[in-house]
Protein backbone atom coordinates (compact mmCIF):
# COMPACT_ATOMS: atom_id res chain seq x y z
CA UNK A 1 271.51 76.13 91.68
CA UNK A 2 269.31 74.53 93.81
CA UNK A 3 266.47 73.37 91.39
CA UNK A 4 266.84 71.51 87.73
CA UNK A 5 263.26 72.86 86.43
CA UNK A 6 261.26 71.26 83.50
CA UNK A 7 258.56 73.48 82.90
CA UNK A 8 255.96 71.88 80.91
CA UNK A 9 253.07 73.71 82.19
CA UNK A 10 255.06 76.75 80.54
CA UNK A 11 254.51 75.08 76.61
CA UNK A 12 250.89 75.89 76.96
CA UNK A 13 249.39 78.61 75.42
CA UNK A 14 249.92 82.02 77.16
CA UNK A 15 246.39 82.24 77.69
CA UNK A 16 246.98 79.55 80.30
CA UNK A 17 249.04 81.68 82.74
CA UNK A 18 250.38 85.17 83.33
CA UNK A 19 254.04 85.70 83.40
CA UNK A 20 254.50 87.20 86.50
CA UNK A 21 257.83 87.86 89.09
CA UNK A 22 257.00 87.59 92.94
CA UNK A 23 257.18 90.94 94.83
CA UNK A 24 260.70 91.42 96.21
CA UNK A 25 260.57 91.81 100.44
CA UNK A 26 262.33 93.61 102.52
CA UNK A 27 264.18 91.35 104.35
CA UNK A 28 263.68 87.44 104.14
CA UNK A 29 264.82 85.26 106.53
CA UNK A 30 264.65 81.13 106.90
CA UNK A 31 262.01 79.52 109.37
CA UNK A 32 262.26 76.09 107.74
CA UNK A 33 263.42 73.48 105.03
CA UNK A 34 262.30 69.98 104.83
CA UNK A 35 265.41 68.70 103.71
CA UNK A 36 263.94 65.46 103.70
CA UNK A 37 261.21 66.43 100.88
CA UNK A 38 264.61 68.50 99.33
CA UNK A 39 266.21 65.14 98.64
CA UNK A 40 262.97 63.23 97.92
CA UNK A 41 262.31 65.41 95.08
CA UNK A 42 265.92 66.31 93.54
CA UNK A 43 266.26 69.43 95.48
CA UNK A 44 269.59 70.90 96.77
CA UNK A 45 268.60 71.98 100.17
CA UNK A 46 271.79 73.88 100.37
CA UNK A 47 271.56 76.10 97.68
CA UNK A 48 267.91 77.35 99.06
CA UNK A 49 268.97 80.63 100.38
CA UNK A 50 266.26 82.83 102.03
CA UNK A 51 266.79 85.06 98.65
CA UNK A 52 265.50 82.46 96.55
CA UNK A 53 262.83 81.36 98.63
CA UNK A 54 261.02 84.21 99.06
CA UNK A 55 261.20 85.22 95.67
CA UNK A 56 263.99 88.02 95.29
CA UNK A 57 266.27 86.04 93.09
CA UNK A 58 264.95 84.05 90.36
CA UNK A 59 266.67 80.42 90.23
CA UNK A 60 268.19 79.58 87.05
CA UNK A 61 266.05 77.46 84.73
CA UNK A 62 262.96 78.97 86.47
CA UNK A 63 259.73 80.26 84.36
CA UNK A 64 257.44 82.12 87.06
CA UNK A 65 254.15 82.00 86.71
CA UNK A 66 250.11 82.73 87.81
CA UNK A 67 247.92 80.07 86.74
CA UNK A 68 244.50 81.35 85.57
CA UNK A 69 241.30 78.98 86.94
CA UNK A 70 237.76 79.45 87.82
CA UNK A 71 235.31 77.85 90.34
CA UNK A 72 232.40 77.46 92.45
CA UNK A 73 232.88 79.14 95.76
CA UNK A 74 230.54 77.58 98.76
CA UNK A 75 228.39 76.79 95.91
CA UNK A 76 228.34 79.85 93.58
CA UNK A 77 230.25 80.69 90.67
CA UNK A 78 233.14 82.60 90.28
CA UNK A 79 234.23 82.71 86.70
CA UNK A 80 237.84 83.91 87.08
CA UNK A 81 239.76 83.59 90.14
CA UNK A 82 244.12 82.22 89.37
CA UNK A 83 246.79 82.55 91.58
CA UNK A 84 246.51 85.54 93.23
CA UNK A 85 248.92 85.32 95.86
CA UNK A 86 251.28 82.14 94.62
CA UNK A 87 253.51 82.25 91.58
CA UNK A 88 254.55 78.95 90.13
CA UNK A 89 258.28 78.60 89.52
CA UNK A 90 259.05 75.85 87.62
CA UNK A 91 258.70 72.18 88.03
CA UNK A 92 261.73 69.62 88.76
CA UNK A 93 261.65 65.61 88.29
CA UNK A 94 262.85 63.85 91.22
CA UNK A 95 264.94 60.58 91.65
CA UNK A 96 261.65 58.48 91.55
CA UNK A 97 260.73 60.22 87.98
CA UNK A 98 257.93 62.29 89.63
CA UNK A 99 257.24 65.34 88.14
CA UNK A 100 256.20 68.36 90.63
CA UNK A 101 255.56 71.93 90.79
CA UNK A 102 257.55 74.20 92.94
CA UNK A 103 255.37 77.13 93.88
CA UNK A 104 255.82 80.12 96.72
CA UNK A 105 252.52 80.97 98.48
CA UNK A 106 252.37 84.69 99.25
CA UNK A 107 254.69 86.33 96.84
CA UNK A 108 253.27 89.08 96.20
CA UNK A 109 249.89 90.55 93.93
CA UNK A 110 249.29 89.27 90.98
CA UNK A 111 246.87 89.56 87.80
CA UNK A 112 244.42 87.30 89.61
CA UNK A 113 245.00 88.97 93.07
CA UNK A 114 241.84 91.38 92.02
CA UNK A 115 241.48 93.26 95.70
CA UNK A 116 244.06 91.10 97.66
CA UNK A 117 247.35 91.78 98.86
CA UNK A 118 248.77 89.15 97.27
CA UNK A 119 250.44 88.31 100.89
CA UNK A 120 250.31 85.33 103.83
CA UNK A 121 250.70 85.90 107.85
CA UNK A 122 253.55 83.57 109.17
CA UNK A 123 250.20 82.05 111.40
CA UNK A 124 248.88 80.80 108.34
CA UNK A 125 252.09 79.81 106.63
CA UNK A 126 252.62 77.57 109.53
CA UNK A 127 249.33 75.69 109.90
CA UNK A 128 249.60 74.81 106.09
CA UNK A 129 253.27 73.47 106.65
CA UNK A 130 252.24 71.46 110.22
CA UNK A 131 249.12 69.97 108.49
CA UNK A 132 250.30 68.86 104.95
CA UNK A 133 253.85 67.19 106.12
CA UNK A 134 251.28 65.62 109.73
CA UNK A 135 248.94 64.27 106.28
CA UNK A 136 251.78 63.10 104.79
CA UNK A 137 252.75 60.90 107.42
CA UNK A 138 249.80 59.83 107.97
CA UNK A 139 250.04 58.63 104.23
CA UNK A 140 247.57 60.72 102.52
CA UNK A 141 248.03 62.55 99.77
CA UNK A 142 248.75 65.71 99.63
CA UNK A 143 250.38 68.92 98.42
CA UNK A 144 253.67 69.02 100.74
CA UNK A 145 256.11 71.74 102.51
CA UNK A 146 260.09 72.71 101.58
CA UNK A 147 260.22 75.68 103.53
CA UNK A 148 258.89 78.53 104.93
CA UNK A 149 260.86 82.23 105.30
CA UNK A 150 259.78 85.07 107.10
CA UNK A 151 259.42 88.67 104.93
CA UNK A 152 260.36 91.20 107.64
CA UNK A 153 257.21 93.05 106.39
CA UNK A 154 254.10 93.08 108.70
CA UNK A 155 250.63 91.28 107.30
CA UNK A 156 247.45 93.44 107.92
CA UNK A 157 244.45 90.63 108.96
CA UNK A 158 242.63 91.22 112.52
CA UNK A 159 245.31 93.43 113.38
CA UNK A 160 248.87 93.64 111.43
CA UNK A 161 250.94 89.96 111.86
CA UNK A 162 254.29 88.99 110.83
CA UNK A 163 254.56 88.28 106.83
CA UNK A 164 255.85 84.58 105.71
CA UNK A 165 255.98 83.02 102.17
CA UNK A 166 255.58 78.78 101.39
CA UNK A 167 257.26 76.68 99.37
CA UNK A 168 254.24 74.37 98.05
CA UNK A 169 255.48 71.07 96.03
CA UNK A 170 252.83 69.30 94.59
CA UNK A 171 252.11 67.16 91.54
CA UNK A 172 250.58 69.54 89.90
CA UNK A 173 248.34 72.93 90.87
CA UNK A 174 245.74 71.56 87.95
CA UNK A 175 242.46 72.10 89.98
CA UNK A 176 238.63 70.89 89.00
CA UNK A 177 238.36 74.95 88.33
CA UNK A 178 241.22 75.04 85.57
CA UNK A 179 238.75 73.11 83.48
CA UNK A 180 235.89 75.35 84.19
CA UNK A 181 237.59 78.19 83.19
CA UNK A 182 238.22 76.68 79.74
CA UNK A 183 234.63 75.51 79.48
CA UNK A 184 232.85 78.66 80.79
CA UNK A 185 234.58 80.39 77.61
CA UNK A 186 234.05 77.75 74.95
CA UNK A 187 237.38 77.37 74.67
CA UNK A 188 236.96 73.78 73.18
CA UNK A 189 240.71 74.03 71.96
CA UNK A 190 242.34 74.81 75.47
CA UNK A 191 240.27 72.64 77.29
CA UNK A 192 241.35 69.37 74.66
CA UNK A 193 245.20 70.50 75.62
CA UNK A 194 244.88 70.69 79.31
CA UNK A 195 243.29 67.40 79.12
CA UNK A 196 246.18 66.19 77.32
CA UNK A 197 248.60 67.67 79.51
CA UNK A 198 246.58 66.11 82.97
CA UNK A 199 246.40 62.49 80.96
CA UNK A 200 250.37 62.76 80.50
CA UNK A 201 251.24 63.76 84.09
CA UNK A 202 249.25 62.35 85.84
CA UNK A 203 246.82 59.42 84.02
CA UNK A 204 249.29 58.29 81.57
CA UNK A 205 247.02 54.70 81.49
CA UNK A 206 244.42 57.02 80.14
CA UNK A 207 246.19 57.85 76.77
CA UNK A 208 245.64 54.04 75.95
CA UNK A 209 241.70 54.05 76.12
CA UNK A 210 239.13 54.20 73.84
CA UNK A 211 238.06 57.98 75.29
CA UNK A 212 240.89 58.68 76.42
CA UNK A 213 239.39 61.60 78.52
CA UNK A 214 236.76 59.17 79.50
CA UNK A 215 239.31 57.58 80.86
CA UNK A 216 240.94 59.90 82.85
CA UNK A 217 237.77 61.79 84.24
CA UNK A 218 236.92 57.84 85.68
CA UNK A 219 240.38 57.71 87.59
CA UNK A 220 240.24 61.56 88.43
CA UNK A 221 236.70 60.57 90.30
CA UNK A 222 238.00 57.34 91.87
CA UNK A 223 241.04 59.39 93.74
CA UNK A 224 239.00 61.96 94.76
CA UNK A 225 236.64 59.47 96.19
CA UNK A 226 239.35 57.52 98.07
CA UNK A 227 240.91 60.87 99.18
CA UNK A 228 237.67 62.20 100.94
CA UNK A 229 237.49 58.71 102.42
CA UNK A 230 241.11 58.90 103.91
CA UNK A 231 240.45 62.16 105.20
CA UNK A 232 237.17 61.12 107.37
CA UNK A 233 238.97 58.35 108.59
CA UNK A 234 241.47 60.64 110.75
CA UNK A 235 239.05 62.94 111.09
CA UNK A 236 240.36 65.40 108.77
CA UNK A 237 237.65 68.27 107.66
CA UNK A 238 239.24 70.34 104.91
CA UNK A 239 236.74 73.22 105.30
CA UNK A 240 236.89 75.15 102.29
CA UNK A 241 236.52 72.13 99.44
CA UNK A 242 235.62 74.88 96.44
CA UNK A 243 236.42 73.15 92.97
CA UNK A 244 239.31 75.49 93.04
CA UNK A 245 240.65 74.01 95.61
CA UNK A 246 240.21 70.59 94.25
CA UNK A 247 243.37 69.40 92.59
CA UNK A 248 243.12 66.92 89.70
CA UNK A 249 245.84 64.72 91.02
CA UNK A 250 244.10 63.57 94.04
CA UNK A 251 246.05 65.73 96.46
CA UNK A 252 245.16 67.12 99.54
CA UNK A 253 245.64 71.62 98.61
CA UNK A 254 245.10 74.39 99.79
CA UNK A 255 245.24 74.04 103.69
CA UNK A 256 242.85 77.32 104.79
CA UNK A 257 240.23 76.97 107.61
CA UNK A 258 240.93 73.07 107.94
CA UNK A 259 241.16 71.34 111.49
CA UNK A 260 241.01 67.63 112.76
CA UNK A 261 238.24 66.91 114.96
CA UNK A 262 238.40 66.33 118.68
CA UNK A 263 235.26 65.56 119.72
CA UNK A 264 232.81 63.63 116.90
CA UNK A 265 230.15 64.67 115.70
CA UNK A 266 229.21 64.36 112.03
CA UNK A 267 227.77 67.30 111.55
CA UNK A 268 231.39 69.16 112.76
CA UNK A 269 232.71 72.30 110.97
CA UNK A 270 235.58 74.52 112.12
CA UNK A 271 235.85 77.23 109.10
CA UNK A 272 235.00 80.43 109.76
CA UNK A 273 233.46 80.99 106.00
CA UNK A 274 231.55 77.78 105.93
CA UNK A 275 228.40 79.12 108.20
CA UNK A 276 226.09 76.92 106.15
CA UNK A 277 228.01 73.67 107.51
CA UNK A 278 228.01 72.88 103.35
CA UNK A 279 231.50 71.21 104.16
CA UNK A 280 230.92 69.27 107.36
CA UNK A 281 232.78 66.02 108.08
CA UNK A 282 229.89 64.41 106.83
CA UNK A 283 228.82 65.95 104.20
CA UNK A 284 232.76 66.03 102.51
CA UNK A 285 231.73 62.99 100.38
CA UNK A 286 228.10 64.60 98.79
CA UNK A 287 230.31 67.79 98.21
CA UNK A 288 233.50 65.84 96.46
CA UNK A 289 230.22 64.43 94.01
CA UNK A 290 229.17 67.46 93.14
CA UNK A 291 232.60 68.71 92.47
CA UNK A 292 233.57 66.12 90.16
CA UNK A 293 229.98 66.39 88.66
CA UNK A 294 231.51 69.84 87.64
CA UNK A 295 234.78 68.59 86.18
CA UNK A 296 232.16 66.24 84.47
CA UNK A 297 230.12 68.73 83.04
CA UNK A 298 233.29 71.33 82.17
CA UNK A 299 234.74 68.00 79.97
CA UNK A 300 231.60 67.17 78.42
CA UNK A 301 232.99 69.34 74.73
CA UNK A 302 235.94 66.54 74.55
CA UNK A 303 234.05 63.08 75.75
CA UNK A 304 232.57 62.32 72.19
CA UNK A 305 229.07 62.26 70.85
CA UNK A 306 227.10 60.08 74.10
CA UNK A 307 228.43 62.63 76.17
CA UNK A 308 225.98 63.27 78.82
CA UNK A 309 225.62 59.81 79.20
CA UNK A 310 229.26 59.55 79.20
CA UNK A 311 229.54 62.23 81.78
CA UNK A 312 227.02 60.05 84.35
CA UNK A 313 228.35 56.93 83.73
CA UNK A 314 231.95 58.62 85.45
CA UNK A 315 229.97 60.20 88.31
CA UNK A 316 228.73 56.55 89.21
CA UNK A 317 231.93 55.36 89.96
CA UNK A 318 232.18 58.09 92.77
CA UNK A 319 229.92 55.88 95.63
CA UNK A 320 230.92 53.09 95.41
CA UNK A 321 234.54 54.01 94.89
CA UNK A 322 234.29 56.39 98.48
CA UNK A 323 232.44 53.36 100.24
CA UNK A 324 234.51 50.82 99.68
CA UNK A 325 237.55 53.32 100.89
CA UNK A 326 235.64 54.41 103.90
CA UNK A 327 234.50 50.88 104.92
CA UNK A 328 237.77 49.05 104.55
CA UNK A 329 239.54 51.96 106.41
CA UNK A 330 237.64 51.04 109.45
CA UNK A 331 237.94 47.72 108.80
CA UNK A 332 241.50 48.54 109.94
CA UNK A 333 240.57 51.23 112.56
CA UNK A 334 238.48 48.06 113.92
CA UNK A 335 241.23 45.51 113.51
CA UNK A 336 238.62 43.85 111.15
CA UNK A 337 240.22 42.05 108.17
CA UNK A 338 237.55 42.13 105.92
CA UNK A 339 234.65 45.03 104.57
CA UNK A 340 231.54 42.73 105.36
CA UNK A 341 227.86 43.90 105.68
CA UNK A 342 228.17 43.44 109.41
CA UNK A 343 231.37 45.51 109.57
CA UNK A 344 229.17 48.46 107.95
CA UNK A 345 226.13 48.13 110.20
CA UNK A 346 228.64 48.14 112.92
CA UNK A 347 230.83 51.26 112.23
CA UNK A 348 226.84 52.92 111.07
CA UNK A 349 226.04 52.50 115.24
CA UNK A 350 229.80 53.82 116.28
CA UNK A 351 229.18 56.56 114.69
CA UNK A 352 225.95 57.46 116.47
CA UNK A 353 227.68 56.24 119.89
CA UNK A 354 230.25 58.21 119.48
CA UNK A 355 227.91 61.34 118.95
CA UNK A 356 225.67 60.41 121.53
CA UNK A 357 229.20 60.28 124.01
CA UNK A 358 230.82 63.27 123.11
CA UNK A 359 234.16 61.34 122.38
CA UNK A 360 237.11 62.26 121.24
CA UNK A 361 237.31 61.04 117.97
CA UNK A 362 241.58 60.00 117.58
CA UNK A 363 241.55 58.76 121.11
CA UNK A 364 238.71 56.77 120.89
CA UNK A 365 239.68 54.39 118.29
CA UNK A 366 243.78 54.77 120.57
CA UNK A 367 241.99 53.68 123.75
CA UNK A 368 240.41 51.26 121.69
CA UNK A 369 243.46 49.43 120.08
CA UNK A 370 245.24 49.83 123.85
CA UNK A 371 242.24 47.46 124.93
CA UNK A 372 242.60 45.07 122.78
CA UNK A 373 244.08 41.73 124.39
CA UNK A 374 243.49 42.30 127.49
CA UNK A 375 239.93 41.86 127.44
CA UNK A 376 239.28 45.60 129.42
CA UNK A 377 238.31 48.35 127.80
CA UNK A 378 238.45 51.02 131.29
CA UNK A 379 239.91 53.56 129.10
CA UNK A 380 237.06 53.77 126.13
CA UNK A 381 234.35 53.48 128.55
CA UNK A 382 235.29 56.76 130.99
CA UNK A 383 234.84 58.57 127.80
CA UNK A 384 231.19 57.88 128.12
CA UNK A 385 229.02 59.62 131.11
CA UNK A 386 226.89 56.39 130.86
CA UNK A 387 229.02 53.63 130.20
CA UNK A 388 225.96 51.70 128.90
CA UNK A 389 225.82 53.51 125.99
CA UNK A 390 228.78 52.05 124.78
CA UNK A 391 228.93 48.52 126.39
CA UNK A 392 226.35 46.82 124.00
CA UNK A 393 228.65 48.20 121.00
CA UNK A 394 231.93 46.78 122.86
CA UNK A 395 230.34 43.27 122.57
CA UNK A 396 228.88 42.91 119.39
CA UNK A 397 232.51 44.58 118.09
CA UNK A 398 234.54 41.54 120.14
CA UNK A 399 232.82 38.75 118.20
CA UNK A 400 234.85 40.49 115.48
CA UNK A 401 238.34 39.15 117.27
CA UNK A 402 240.37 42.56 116.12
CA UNK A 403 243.51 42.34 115.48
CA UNK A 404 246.11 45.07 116.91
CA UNK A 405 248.65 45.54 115.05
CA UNK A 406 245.84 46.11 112.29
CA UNK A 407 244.57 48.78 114.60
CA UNK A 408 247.71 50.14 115.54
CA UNK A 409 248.78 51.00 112.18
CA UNK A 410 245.27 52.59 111.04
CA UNK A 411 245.25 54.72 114.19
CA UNK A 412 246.90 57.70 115.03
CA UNK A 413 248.50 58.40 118.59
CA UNK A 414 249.28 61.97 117.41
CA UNK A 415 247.16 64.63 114.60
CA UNK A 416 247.79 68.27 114.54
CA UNK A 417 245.26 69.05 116.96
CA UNK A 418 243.81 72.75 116.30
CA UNK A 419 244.99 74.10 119.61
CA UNK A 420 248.19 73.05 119.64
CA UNK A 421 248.61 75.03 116.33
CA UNK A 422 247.16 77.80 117.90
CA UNK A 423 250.26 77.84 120.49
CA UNK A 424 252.54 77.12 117.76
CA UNK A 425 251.58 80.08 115.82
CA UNK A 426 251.20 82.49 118.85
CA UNK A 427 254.54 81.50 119.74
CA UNK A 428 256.01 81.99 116.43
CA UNK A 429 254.48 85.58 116.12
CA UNK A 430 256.45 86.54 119.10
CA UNK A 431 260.04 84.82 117.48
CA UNK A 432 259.65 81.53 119.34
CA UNK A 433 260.24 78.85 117.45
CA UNK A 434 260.70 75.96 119.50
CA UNK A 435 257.02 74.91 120.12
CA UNK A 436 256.96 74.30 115.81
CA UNK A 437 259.87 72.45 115.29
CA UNK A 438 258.56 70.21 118.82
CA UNK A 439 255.03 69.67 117.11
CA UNK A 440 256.62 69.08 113.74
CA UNK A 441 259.02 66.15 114.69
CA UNK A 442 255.96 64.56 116.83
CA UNK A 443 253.67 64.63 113.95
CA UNK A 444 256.70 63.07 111.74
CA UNK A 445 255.87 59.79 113.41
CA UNK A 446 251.98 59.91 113.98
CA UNK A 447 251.59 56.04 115.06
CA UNK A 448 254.72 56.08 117.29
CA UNK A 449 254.17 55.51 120.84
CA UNK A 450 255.96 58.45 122.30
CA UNK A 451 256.53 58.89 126.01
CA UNK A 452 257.87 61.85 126.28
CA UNK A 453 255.47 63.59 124.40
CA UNK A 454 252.17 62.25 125.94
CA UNK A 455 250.64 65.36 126.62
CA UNK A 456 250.50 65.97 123.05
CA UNK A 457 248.31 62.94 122.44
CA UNK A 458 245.53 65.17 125.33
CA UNK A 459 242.03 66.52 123.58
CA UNK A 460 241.90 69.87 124.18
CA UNK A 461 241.04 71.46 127.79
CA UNK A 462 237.58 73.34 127.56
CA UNK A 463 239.42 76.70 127.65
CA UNK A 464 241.67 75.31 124.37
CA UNK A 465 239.09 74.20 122.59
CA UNK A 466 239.73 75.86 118.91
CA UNK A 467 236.07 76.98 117.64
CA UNK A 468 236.78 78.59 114.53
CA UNK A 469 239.11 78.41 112.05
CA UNK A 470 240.44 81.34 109.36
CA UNK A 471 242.13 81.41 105.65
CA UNK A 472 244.30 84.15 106.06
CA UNK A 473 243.65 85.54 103.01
């Protein structure tokens, strides 16, 4: 069989998850396996027939499953949501004695699916896949891909679309909203055994503390800091950054209405949901706080008698924890070796530059490391309509002496620029295939000079430009 599961998720209580068998289709079909991931994490890539993967034959070993959570939505409260179009089916431990979950993404309704169909579109299927193996290579974190199949069913969205299912792999599918569900029903006694189970999968360093759970809500806080950093510094807005879809781990989930930015400007938002701008570029970091101010709050039962104090203590790690992970990043983006106070008051007024220029935000900083050495900089400044506006910044930044190959490494020639997806998946709802496995291998190497595939590297044209962008639930 292709998968050697250890399900430990599975030894919780029932109340934890719902026993539940994907929806058989009507006639899968493989798109895709990463048989790179496959042998990463312990997989046999050539045992994953199109049967298994889309959920019509249970692997051996396997213990399906809908995990139940809760969460605030854009702000309000939702007090159950769960999987209600992924079933969980087992977890395996790879070579390098990681444990992960293997889940499939649109299998079918579940007991949390409440009006859904339980289903994905192959468009959607395919942005999550591009996006989380391009973050991966970019060397975020980050839930990842093994393969995607077709259903032969049609999808009813906007109109009816082809039908596709996911393999997810991630860590774990633990989110900030498993805890809430717990805590919103005073259930004291399964919120003190998830927290066990999260401190030995993921914060084993935790167990030796004083508060333990302490512990592990101060290192749950400092990842999700540094992740939110990471993901401003390429430019990376996730769009729909609900505590359910904030994993405990410090992984990147639940790809929906996210995009990479082409042109800057802080106050950018692609998702089509988000029509308050609550999850912005900018604002990402105030809305990771208040997320982890709610994983605070859910764990406040188990973090002893000081509790509240406890609680805010953990939340002040969060600032200084995202600002020293945002600063140092463009340290490198700058070829700057060191986070000073200078640095900072000089990436503050490249910021506002940038906005004020209308620049392309990934070919900025590429134009940028191109020019540095040979003392010209032709390339950043025709990205300005008046050059001046950048000039002043240019020479206050050379005092700096930047070094390249620090810049070339922190700067991407190549993101998963939103209308390039857009072809991808238009293509691939008419059976072509060839533009996603092209896009795929150039995003496998995303600060690789590549030739041949320079027009890939382009901002969009004004009639490309991607203004919105959709779950797909």
């Amino acid at each position: 069989m292709p998968f050697t599961f250890d399900n430990s998720y599975t030894r919780l209580p029932q109340r934890f998850y719902s026993n539940q068998l994907p929806t058989p289709v009507v006639s899968p079909s493989v798109i895709k396996i990463n048989h790179r991931l496959a042998t990463q994490i312990g997989v046999n890539a050539d045992r994953l027939s199109a049967e298994i993967l889309a959920g019509n034959m249970i692997p051996e070993g396997a213990a399906p499953i809908a995990t139940a959570y809760a969460g605030h939505q854009f702000g309000g409260w939702n007090p159950q949501l769960g999987d209600g179009r992924a079933i969980l089916l087992g977890e395996v431990v790879g070579p390098d004695g990681v444990r992960r979950d293997i889940q499939l993404k649109g299998s079918g309704q579940t007991m949390f699916s409440r009006n859904g169909d339980g289903r994905a579109t192959l468009g959607a299927v395919m942005r999550e896949y591009l996006v989380s193996e391009a973050m991966a290579a970019l060397g975020l974190p980050t839930t990842r891909a093994l393969a995607v199949v077709t259903t032969g069913e049609q999808i009813m969205r906007d109109g009816y679309e082809p039908g596709a299912i996911l393999t997810r792999v991630a860590q774990s599918h633990i989110r900030v909203g498993t805890f809430q569900y717990y805590y919103a029903r005073k259930d004291y006694e399964a919120l003190q055994l998830l927290a066990d189970h999260v401190i030995a999968r993921h914060y084993p360093k935790a167990a030796e503390a004083d508060n333990p759970v302490r512990a592990m809500l101060d290192a749950t806080i400092v990842r999700q800091a540094e992740l939110v950093a990471r993901w401003m510094l390429v430019g990376f807005i996730h769009g729909v950054m609900n505590t359910d879809n904030s994993a405990i781990s410090g992984e990147t989930i639940d790809y929906g209405p996210c995009a990479f930015m082409d042109t800057f400007h802080p106050e950018t938002v692609f998702s089509s949901i988000d029509r308050q701008g609550r999850y912005a570029w900018n604002n990402q970091p105030e809305m990771a706080h208040w997320n982890m101010a709610q994983l605070a709050q859910a764990l406040t039962p188990l973090l002893g008698e000081n509790a509240d104090t406890e609680a805010q203590e953990a939340l002040g790690l969060f600032a200084p924890a995202f600002a020293k992970a945002f600063y140092r990043g463009f340290a490198a983006k700058l070829g700057v070796g060191e986070d000073t106070a200078d640095l900072r008051e000089l990436v503050t007024e490249l910021m506002g530059v940038m906005a004020q220029g209308k620049v392309d935000f990934t070919l900025f900083f590429r134009h940028l490391t191109a020019g540095v050495g040979t003392g010209t900089f032709t390339n950043v400044k025709a990205m300005f309509t008046n050059p001046k506006q950048i000039n002043a910044w240019l020479e206050r930044w050379d005092a700096f002496s930047a070094d390249a190959a620090l810049m070339q490494n922190a700067n991407p020639v190549f993101i998963p620029r939103n209308h390039r997806i857009e072809e991808v998946i238009k293509a691939a709802n008419h059976g072509d295939l060839e533009p996603f496995e092209r896009l795929h291998a150039i995003l496998t190497l995303p600060y690789n000079e590549q030739p041949e595939n320079a027009a890939y590297e382009n901002a969009p044209m004004p009639e490309e430009v991607v203004q919105a962008t959709f779950c797909g639930t």
